[in-house]
Protein backbone atom coordinates (compact mmCIF):
# COMPACT_ATOMS: atom_id res chain seq x y z
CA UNK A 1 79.94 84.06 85.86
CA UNK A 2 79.80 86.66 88.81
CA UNK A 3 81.97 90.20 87.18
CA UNK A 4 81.46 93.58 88.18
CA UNK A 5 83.26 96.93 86.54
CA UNK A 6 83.09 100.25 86.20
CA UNK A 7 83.71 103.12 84.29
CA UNK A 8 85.52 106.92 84.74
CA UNK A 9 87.67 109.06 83.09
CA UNK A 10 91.44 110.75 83.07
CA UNK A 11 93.91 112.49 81.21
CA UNK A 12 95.05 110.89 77.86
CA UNK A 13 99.05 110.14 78.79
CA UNK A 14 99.68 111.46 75.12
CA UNK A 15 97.75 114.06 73.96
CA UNK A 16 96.28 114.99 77.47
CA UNK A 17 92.63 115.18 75.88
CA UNK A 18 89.87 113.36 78.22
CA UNK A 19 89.15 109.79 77.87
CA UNK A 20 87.06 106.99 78.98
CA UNK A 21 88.22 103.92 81.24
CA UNK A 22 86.44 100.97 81.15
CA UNK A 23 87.78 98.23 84.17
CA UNK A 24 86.38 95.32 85.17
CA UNK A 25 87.11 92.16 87.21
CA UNK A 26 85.17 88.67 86.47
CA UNK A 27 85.13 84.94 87.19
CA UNK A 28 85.46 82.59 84.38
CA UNK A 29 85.75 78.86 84.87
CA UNK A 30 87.05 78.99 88.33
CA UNK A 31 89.30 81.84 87.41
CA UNK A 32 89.44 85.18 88.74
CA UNK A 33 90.19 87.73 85.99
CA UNK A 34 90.68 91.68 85.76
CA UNK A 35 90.86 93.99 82.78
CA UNK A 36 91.49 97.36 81.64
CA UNK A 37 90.19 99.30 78.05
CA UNK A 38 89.99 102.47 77.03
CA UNK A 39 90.92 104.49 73.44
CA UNK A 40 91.67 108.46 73.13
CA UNK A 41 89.19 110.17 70.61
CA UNK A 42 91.41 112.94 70.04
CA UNK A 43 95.19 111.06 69.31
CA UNK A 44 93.94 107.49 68.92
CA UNK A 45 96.41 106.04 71.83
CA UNK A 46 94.06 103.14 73.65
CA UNK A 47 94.79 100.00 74.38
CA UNK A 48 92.87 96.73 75.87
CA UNK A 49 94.74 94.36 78.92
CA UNK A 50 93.24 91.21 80.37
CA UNK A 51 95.56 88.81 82.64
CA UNK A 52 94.42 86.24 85.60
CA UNK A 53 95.18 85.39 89.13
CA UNK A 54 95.12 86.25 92.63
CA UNK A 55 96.28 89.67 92.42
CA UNK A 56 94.54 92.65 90.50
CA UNK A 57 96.59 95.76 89.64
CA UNK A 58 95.42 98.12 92.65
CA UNK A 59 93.78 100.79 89.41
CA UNK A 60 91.59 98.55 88.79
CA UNK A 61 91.02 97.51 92.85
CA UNK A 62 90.56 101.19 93.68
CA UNK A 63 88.46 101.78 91.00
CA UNK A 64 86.12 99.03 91.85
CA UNK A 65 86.11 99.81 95.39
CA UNK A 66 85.59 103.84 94.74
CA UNK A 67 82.29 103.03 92.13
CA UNK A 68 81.06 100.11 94.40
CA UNK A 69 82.12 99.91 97.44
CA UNK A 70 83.83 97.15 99.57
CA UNK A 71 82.45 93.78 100.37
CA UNK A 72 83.03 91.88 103.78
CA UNK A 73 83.67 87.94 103.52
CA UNK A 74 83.39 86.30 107.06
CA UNK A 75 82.94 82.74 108.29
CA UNK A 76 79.74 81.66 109.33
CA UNK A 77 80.62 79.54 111.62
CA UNK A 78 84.09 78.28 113.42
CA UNK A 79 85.38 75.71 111.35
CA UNK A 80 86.21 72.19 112.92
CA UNK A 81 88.86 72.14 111.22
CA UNK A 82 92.06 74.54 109.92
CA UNK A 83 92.87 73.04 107.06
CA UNK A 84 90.32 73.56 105.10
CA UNK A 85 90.75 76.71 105.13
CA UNK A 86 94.26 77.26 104.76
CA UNK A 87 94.29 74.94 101.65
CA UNK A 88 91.02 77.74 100.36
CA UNK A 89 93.34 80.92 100.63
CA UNK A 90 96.57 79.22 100.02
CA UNK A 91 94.91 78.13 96.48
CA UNK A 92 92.55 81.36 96.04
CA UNK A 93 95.28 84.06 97.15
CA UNK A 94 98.89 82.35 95.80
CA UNK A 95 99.88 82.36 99.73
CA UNK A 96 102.32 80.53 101.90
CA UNK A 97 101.51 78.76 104.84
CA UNK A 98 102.11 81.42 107.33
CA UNK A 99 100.52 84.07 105.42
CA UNK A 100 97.60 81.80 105.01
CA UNK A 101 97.91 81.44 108.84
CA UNK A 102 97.29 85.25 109.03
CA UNK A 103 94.52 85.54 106.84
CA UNK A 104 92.54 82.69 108.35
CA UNK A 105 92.92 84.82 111.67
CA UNK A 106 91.72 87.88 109.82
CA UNK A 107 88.99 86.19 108.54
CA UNK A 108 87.67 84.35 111.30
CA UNK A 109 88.05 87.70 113.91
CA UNK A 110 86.96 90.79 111.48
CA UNK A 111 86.49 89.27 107.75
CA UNK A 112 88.03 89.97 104.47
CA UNK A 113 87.59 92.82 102.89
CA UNK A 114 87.79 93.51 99.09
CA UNK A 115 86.06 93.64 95.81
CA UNK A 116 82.78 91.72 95.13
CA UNK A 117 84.66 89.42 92.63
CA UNK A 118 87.36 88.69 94.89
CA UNK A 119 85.22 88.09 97.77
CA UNK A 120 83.10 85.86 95.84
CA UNK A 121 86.04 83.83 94.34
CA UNK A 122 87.09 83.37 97.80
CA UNK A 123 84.02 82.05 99.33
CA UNK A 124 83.82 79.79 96.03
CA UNK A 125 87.32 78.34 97.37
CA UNK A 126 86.08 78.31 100.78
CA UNK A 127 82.73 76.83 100.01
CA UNK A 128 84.43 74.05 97.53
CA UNK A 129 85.99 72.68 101.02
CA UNK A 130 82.86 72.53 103.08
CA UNK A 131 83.03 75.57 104.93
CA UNK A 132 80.03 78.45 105.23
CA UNK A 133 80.51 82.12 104.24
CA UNK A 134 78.63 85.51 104.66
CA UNK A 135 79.36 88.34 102.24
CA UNK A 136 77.98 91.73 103.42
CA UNK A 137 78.22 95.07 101.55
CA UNK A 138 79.93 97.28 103.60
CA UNK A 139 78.17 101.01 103.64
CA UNK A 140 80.92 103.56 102.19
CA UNK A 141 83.41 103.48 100.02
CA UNK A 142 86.20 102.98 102.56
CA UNK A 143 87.18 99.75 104.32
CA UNK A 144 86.17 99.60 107.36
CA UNK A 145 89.06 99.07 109.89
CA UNK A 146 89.16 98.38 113.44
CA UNK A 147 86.34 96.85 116.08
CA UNK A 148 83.50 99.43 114.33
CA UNK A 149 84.01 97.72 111.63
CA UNK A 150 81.00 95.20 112.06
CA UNK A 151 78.69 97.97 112.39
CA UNK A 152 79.59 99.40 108.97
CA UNK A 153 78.00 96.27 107.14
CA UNK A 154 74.75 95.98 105.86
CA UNK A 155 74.11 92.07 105.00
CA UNK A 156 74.09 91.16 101.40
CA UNK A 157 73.58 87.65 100.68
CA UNK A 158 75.15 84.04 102.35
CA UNK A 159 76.31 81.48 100.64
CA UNK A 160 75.68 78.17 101.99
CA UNK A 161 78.32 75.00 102.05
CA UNK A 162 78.56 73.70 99.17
């Protein structure tokens, strides 16, 4: 089970006291999965929320992304193939055919950028159909954007077909 989360406080929305967050994002059984905790020492307001699928509520994202930093998912090589792919992200990311489209061109020219989970549970999608990925940390805690953004990785592992 790959998961990675973070901690970092706020303002209590009742009492205004400070209080611990505690978010997260994991895969379980194929699944990609996010959650939020956190309880108020001083008013007792807290509460605990855990929900699946292809799209994380951008707190959590954000706070991910601010504690560890982006991770780049790229192709390894040009697939023979399109469909492959487009079946991976239309499955992995709840996308239609043209947005698929888009992605695969995003992928294939500068990568995917996201959280470690997400990026993972997309090269386990990608993978499951035969098809090689790279995942490289990116150095910062902003995406990179643009054609510099190749020089703003540092490599962190590939992942071989499957």
């Amino acid at each position: 089970m790959k998961t990675q989360g973070t901690q970092f406080t706020g303002l209590c929305p009742e009492c205004g006291a400070v209080i611990a967050y505690e978010v997260g994002q994991w895969i379980e059984r194929g699944v990609l999965w996010w959650g939020s905790e956190g309880q108020c020492e001083r008013c007792a307001h807290g509460w605990c929320e855990r929900d699946h699928g292809p799209v994380t509520p951008d707190r959590v994202r954000q706070a991910l992304l601010t504690a560890h930093g982006p991770v780049r998912l790229g192709l390894a090589d040009v697939p023979d193939k399109l469909v492959p792919l487009l079946r991976a992200l239309r499955t992995t990311e709840d996308l239609t055919v043209a947005e698929a489209r888009a992605r695969a061109g995003e992928l294939s020219a500068t990568g995917l950028f996201g959280t470690l989970v997400e990026r993972e549970y997309l090269a386990l999608g990608l993978r499951d159909r035969g098809l090689a990925v790279v995942l490289e940390r990116a150095v910062g805690s902003t995406e990179p954007q643009g054609p510099d953004a190749a020089a703003a990785v540092q490599p962190l592992r590939n992942v071989a077909r499957g």
